[in-house]
N, C-alpha and C. Protein backbone atom coordinates (compact mmCIF):
# COMPACT_ATOMS: atom_id res chain seq x y z
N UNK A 1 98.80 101.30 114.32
CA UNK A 1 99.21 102.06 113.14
C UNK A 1 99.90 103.35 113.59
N UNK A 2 101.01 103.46 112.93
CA UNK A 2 101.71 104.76 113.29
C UNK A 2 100.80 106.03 113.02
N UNK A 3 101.23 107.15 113.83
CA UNK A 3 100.55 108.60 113.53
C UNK A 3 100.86 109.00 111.79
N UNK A 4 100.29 109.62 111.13
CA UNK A 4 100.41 109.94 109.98
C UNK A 4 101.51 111.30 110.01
N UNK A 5 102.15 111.05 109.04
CA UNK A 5 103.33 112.18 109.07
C UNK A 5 102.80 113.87 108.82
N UNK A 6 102.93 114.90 109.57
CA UNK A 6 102.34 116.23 109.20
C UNK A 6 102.72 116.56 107.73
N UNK A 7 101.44 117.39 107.25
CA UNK A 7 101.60 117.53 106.21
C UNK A 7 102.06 119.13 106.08
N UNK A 8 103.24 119.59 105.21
CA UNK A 8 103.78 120.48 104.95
C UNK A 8 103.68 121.47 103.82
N UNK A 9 103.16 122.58 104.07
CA UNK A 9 102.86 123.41 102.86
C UNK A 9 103.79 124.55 102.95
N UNK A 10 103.84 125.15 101.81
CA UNK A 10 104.62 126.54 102.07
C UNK A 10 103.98 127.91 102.71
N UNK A 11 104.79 128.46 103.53
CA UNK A 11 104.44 129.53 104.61
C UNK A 11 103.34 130.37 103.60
N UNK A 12 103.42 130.42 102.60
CA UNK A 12 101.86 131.37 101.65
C UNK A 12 100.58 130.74 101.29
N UNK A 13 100.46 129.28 101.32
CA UNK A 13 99.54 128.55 101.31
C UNK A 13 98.75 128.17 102.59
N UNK A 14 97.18 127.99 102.42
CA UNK A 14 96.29 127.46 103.44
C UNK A 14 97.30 126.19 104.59
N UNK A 15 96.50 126.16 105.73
CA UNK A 15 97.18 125.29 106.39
C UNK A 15 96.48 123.91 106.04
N UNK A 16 96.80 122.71 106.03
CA UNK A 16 96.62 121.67 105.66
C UNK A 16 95.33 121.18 106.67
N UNK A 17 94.35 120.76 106.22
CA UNK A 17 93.36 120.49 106.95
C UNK A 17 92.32 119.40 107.18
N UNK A 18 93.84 118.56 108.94
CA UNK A 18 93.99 117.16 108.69
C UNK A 18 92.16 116.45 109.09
N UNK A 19 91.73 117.04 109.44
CA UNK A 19 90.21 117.00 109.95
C UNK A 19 89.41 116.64 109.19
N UNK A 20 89.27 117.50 108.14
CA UNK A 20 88.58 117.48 107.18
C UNK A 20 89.26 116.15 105.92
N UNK A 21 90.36 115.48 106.16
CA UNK A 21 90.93 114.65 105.43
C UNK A 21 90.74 113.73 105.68
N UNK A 22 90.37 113.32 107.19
CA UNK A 22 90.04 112.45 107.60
C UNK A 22 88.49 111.76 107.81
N UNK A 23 87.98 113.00 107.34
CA UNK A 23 86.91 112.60 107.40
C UNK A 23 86.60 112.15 105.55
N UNK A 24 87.45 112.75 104.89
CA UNK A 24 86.86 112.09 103.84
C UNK A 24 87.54 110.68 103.69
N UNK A 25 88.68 110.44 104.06
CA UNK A 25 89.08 109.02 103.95
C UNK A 25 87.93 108.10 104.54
N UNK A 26 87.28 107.76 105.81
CA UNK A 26 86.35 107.90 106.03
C UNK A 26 85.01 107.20 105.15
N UNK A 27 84.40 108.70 104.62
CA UNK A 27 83.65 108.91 103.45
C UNK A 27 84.25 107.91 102.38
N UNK A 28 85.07 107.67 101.68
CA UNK A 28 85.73 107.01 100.44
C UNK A 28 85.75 105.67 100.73
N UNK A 29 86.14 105.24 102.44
CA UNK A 29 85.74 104.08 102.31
C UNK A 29 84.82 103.25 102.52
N UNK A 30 83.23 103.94 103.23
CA UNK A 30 82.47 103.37 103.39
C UNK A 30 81.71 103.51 102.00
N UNK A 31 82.15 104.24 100.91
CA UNK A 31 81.55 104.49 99.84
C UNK A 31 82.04 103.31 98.58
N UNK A 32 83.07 102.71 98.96
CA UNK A 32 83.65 101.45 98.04
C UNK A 32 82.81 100.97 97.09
N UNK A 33 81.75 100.55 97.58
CA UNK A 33 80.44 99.91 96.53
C UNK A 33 79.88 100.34 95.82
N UNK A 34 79.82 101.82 95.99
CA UNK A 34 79.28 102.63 94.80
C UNK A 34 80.03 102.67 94.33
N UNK A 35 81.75 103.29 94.57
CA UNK A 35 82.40 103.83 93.27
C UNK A 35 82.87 102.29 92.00
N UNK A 36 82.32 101.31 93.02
CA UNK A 36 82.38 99.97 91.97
C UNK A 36 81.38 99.65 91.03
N UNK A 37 80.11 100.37 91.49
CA UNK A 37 79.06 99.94 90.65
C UNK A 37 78.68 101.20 89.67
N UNK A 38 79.18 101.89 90.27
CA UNK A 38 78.99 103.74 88.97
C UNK A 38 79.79 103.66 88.18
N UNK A 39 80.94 102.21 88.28
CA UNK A 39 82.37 102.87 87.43
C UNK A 39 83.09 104.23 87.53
N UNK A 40 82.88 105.00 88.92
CA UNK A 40 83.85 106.14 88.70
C UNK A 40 83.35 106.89 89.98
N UNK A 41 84.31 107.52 90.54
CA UNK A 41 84.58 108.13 91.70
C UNK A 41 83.36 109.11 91.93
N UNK A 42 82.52 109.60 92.87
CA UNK A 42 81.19 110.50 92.76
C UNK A 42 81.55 111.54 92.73
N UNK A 43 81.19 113.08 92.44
CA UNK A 43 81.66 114.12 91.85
C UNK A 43 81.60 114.66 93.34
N UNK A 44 80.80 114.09 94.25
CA UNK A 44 81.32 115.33 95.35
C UNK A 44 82.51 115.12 96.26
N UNK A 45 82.95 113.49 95.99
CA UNK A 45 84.12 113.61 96.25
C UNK A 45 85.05 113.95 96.06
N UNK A 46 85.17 114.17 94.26
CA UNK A 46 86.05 114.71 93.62
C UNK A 46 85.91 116.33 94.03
N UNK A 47 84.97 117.12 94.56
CA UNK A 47 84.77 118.51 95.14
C UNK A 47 85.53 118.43 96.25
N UNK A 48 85.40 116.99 97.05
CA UNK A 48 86.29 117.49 98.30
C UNK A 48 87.53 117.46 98.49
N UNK A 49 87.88 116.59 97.08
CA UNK A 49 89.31 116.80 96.67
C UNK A 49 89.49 118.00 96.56
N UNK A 50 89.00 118.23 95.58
CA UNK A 50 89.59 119.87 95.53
C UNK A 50 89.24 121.04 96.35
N UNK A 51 88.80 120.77 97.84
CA UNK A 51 88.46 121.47 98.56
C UNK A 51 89.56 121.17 99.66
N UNK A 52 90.13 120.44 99.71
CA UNK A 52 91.55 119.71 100.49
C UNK A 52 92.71 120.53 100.20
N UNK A 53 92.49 121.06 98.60
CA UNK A 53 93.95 121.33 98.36
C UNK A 53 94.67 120.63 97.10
N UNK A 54 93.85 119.17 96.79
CA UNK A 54 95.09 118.49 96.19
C UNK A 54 95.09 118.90 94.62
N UNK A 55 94.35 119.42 94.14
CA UNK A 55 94.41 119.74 92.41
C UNK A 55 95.14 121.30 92.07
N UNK A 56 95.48 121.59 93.64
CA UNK A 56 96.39 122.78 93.55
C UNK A 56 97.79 122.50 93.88
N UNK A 57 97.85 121.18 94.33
CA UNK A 57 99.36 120.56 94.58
C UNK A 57 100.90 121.04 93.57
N UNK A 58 100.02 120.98 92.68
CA UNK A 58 101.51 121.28 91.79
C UNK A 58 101.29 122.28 90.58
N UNK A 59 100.24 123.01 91.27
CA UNK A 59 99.81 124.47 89.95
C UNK A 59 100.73 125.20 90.64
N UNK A 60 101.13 126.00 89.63
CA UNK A 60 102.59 127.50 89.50
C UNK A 60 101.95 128.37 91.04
N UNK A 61 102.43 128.41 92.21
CA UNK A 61 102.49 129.18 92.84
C UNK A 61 101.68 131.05 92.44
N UNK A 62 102.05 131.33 91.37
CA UNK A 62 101.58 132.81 90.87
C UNK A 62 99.79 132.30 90.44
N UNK A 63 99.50 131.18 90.22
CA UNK A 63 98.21 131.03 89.82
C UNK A 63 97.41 130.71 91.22
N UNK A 64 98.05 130.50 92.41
CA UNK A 64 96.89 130.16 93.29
C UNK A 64 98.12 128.69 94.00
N UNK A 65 98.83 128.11 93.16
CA UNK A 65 98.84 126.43 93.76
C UNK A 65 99.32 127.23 95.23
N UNK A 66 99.89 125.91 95.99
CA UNK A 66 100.06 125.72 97.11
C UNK A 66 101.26 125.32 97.16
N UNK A 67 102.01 124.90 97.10
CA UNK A 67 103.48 124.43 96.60
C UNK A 67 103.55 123.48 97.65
N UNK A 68 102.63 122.37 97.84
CA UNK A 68 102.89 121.71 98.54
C UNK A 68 104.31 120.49 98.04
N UNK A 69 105.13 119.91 99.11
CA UNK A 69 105.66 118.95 98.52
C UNK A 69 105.57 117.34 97.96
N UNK A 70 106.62 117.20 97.09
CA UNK A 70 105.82 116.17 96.50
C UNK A 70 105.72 114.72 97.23
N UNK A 71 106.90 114.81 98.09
CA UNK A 71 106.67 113.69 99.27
C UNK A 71 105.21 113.59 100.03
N UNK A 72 104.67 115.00 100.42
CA UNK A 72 103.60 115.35 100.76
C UNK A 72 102.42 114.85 100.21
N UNK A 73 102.42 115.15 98.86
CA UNK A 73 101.74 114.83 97.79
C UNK A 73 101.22 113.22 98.27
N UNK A 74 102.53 112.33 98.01
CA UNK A 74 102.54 110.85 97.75
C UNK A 74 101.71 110.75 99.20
N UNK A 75 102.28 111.14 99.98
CA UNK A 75 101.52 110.21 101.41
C UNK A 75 100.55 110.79 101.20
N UNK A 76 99.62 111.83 100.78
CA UNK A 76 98.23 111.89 101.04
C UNK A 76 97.59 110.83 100.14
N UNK A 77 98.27 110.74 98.54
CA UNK A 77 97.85 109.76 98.04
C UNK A 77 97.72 108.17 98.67
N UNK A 78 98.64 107.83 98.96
CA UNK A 78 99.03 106.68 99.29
C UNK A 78 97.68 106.22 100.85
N UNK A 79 97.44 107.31 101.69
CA UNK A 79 95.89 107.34 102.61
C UNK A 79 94.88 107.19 101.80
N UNK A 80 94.67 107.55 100.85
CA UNK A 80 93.61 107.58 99.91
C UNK A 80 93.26 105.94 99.36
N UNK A 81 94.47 105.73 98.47
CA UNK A 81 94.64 104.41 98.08
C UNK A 81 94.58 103.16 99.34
N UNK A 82 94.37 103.29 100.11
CA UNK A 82 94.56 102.73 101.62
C UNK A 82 92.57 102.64 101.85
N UNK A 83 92.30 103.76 101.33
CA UNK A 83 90.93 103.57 101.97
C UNK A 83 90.02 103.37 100.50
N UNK A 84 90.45 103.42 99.44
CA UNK A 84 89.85 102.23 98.20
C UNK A 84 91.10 102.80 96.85
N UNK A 85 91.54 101.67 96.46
CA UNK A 85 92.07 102.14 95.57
C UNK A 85 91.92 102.68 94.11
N UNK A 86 90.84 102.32 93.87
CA UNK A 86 89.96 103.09 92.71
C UNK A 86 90.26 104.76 92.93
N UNK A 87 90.08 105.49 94.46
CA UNK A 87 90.24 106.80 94.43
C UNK A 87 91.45 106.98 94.60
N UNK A 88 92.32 106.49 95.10
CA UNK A 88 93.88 106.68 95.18
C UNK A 88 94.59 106.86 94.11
N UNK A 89 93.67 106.16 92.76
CA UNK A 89 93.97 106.24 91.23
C UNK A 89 93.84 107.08 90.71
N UNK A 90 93.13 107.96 90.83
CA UNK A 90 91.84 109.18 90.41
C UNK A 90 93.07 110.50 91.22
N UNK A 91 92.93 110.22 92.62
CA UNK A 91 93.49 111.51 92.92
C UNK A 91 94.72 111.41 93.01
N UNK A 92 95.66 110.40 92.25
CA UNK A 92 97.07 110.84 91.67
C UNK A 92 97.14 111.11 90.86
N UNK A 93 95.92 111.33 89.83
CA UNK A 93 96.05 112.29 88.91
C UNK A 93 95.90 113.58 89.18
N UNK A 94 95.93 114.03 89.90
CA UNK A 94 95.73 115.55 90.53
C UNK A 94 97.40 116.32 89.94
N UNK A 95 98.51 115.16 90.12
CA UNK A 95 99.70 115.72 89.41
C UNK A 95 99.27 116.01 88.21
N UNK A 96 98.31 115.69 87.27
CA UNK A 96 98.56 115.91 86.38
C UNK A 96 98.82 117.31 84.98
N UNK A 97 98.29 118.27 86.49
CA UNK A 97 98.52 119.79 86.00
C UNK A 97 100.08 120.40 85.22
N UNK A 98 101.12 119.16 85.12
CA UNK A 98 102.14 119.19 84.68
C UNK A 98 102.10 119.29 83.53
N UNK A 99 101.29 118.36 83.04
CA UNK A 99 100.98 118.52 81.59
C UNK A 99 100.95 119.73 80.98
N UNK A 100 100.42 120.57 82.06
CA UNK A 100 99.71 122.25 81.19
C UNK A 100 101.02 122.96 81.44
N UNK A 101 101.72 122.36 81.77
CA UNK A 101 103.38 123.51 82.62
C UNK A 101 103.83 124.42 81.46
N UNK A 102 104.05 123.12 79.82
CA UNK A 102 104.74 123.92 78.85
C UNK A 102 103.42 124.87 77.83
N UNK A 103 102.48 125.21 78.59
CA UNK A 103 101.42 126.39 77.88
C UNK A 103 101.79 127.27 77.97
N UNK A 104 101.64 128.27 77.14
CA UNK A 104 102.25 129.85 77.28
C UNK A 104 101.27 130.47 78.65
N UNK A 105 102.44 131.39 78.93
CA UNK A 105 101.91 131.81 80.26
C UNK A 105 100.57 132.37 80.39
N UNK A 106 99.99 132.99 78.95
CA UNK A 106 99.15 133.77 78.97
C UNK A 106 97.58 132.37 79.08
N UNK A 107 98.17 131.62 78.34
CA UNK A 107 97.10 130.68 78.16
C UNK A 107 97.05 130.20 79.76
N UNK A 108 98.00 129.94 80.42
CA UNK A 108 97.88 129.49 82.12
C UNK A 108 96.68 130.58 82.59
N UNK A 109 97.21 131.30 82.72
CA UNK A 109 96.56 132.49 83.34
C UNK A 109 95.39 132.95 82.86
N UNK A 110 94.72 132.07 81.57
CA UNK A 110 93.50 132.17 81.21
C UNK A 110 92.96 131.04 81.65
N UNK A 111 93.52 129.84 81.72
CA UNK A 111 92.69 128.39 82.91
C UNK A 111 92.45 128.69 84.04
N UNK A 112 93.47 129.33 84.64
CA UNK A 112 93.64 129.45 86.01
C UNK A 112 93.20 130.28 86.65
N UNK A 113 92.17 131.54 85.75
CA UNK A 113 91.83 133.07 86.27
C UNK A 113 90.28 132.56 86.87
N UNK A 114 90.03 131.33 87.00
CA UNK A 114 88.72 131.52 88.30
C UNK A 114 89.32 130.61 89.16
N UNK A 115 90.44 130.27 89.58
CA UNK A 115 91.45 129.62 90.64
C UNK A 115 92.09 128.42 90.11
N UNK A 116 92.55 127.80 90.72
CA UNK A 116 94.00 126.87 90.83
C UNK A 116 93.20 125.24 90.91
N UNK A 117 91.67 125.20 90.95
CA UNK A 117 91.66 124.06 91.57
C UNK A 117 90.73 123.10 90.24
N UNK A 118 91.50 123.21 88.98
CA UNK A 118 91.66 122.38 88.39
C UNK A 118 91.35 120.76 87.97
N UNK A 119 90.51 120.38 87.76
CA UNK A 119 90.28 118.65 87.16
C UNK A 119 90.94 118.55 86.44
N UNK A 120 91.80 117.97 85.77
CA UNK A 120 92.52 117.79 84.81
C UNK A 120 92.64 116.29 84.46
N UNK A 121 92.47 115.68 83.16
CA UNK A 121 92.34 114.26 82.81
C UNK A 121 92.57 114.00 81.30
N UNK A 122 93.03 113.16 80.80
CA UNK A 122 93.38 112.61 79.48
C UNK A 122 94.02 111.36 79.26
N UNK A 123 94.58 111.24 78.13
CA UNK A 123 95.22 110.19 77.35
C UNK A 123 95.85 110.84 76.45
N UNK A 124 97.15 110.54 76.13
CA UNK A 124 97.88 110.99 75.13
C UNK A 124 98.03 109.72 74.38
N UNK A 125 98.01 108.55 74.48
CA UNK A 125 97.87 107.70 72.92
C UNK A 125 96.89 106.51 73.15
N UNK A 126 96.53 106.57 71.45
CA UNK A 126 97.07 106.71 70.53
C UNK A 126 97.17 108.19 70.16
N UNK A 127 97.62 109.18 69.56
CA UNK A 127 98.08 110.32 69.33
C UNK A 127 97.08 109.86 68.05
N UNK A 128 96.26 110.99 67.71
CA UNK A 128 95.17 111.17 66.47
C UNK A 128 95.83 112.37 65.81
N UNK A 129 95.59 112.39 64.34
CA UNK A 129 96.08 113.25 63.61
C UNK A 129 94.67 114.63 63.91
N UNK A 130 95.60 115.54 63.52
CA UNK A 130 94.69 116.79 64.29
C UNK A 130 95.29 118.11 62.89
N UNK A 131 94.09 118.78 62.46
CA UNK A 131 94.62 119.55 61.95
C UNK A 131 94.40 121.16 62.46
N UNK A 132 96.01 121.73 61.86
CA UNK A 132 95.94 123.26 62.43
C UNK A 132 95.31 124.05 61.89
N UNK A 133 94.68 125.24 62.49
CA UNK A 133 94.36 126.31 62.06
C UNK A 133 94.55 127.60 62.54
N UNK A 134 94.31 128.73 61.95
CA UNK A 134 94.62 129.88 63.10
C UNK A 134 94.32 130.07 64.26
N UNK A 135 93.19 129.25 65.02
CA UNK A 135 92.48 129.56 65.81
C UNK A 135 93.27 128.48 67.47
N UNK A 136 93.50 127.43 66.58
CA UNK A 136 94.37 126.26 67.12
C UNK A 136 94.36 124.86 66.34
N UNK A 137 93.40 123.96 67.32
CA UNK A 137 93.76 122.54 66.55
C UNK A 137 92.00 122.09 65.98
N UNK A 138 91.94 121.52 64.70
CA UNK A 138 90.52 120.43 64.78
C UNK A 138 90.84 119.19 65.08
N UNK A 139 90.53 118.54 66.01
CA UNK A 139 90.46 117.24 66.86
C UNK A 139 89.80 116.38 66.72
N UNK A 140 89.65 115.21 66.72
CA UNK A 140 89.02 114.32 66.29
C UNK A 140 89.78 112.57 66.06
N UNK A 141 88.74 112.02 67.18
CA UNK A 141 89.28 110.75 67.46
C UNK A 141 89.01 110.27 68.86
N UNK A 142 89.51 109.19 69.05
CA UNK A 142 88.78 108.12 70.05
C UNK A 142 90.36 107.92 71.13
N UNK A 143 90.41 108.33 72.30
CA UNK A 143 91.25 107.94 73.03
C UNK A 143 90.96 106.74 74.61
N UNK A 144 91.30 106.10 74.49
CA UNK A 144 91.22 104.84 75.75
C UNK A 144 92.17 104.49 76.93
N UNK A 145 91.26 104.85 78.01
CA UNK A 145 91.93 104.56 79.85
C UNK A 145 92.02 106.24 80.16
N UNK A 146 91.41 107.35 79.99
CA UNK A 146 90.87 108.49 80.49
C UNK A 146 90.88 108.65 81.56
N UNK A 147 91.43 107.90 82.87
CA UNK A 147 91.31 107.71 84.11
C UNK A 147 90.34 109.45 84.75
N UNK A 148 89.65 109.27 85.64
CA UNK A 148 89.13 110.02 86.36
C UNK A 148 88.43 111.05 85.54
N UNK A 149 87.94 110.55 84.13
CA UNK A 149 87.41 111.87 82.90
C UNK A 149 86.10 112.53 83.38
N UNK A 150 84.97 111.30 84.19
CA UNK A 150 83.75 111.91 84.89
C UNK A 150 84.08 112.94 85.45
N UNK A 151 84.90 113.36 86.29
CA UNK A 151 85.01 114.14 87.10
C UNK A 151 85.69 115.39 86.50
N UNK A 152 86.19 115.16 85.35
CA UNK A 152 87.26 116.55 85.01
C UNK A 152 86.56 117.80 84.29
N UNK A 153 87.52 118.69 84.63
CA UNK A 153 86.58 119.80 84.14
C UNK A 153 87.47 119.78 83.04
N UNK A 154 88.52 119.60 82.76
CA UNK A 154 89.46 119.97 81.41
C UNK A 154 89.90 118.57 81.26
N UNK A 155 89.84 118.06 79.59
CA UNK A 155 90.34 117.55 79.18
C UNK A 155 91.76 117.36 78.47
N UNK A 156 93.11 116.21 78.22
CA UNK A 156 93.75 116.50 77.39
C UNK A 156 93.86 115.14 76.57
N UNK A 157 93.50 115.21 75.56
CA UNK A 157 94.46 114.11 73.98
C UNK A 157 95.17 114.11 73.29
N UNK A 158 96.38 112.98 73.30
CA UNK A 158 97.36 113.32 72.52
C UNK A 158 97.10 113.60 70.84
N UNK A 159 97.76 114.43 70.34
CA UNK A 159 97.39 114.69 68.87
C UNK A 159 99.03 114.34 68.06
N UNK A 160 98.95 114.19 66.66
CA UNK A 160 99.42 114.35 65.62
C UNK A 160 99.45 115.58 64.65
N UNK A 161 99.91 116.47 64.84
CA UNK A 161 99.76 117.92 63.63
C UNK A 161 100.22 117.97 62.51
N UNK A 162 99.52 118.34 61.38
CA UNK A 162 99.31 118.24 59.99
C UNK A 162 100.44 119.47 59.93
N UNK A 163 101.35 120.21 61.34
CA UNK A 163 101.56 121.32 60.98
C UNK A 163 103.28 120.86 61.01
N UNK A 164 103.98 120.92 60.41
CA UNK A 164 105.31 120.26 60.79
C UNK A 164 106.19 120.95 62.09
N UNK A 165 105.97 122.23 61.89
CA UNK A 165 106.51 122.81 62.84
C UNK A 165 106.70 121.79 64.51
N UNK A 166 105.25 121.09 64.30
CA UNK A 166 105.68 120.29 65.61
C UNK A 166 106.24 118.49 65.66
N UNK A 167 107.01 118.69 64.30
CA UNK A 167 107.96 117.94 64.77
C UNK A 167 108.17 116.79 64.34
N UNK A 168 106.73 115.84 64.32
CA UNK A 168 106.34 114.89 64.23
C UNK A 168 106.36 114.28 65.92
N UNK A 169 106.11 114.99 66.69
CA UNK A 169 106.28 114.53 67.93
C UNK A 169 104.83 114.35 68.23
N UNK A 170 104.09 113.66 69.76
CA UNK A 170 103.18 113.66 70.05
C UNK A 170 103.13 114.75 70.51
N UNK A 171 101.48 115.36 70.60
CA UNK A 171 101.26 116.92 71.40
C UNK A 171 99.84 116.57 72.30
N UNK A 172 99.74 117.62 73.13
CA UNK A 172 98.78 117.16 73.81
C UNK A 172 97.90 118.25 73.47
N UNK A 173 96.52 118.11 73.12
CA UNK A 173 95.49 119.35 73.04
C UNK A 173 94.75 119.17 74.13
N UNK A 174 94.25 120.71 74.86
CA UNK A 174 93.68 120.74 76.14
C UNK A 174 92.67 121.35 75.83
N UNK A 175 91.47 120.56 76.11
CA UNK A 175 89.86 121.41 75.87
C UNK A 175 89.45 121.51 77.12
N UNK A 176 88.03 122.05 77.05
CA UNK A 176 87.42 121.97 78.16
C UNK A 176 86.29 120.57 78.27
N UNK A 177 85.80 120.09 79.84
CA UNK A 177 85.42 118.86 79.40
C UNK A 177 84.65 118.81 78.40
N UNK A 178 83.63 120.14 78.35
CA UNK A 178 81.99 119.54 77.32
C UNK A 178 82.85 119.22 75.90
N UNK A 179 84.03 119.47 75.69
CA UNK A 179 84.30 119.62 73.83
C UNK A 179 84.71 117.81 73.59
N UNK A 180 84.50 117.34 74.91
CA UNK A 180 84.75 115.60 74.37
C UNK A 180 83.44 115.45 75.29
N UNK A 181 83.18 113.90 74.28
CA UNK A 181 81.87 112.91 75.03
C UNK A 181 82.75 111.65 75.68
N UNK A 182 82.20 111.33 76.93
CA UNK A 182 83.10 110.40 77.50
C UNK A 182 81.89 109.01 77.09
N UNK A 183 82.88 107.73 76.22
CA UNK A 183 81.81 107.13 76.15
C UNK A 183 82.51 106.22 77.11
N UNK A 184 81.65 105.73 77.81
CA UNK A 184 81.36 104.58 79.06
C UNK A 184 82.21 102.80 79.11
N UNK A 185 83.11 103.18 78.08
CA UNK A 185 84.03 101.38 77.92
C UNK A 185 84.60 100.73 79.10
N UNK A 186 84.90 101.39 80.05
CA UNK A 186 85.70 101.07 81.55
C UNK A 186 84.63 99.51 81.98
N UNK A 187 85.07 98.81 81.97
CA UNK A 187 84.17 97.68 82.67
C UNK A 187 85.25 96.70 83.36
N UNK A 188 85.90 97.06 83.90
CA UNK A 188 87.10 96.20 84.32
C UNK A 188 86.66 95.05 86.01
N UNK A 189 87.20 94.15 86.42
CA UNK A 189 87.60 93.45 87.09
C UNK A 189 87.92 94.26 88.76
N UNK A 190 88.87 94.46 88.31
CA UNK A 190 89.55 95.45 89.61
C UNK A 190 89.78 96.70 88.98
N UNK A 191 89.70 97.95 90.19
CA UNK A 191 89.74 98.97 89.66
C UNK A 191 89.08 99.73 89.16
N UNK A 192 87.68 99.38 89.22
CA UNK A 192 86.44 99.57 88.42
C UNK A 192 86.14 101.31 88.42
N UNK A 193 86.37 101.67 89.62
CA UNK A 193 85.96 102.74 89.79
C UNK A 193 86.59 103.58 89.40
N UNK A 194 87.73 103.53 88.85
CA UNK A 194 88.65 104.98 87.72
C UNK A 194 88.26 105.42 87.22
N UNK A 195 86.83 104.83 86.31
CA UNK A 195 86.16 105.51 85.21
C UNK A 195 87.24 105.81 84.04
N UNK A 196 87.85 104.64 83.67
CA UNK A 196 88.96 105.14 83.12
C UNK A 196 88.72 104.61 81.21
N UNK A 197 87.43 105.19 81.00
CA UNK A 197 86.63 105.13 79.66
C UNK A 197 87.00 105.92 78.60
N UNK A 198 86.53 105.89 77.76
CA UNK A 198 86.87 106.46 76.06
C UNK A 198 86.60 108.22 75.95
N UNK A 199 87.33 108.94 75.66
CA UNK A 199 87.28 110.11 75.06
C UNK A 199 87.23 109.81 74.08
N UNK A 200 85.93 110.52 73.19
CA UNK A 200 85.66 110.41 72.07
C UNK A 200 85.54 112.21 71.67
């Protein structure tokens, strides 16, 4: 097997730390059987994800990310998925901090003010009707394939707003995890371990 390609961060970010990566690949794959029989990745792996670096992959530089690249990105994923693919599933959602990109800055900088290292997980459809208020949105409804939701600290669901201003477009509302119950539907074949169950 070829050497693995160095991984490249920007001159202001931690240095990449191939040691410790390797040892969790490692870890992930002698762990296969559990994350098949728990339905979902174990939370301290998901810690060592984010102790790697990768849930800061693509947060705004001014909040903490790392600006690592996204080629970068893929091959760490792609080792991951190599050593079970249930977690290779899970921690390509680590891009998913994109989602939060179009939040007002102030609201970033209120997720992001105890650091950069982020769970982030959802479903945007079916899009549930959601109504506005001053405060923001009331939410309510059942979303399905949540990939990696055990593990997230923030949730997002796509909504519908009673408010026209948005459009009639889908929107995404971002809570924190406790404000959804994850109910347990994931029972799949292959893949088991996504945990990729119902926000309710």
């Amino acid at each position: 097997m070829a050497a693995a390609t160095p991984i490249r961060l920007t001159s202001s970010a931690q240095p990449f730390d191939e040691a410790r990566f390797g040892a969790l690949l490692r870890d992930v794959t002698a762990r296969r059987e559990e994350f098949h029989r728990e339905r979902h990745i174990s939370p301290d792996v998901i810690e060592e994800l984010k102790a790697i670096g990768l849930y800061r992959a693509f947060v705004p530089e001014q909040f903490g990310g790392s600006g690592m690249a996204p080629a970068d990105f893929l091959r760490l994923i792609e080792r991951i998925a190599r050593a079970d693919g249930s977690a290779g599933w899970v921690a390509s959602f680590a891009f998913a901090s994109k989602y939060l990109a179009s939040l007002p800055v102030e609201t970033l900088a209120e997720l992001y003010a105890e650091g950069p290292d982020i769970v982030f997980a959802g479903c945007v459809f079916p899009p549930q009707p959601a109504r506005s208020t001053a405060e923001g949105f009331v939410v309510r409804g059942r979303w399905p394939f949540a990939s990696g939701c055990n593990g997230a600290s923030h949730l997002g669901v796509g909504i519908l707003s009673d408010d026209r201003d948005g459009g009639g477009l889908p929107m995404m509302a971002v809570m924190e995890a406790a404000k959804a119950r994850i109910d347990e539907t994931w029972d799949a074949v292959g893949m088991r371990g996504t945990g990729s169950h119902d926000l309710v």
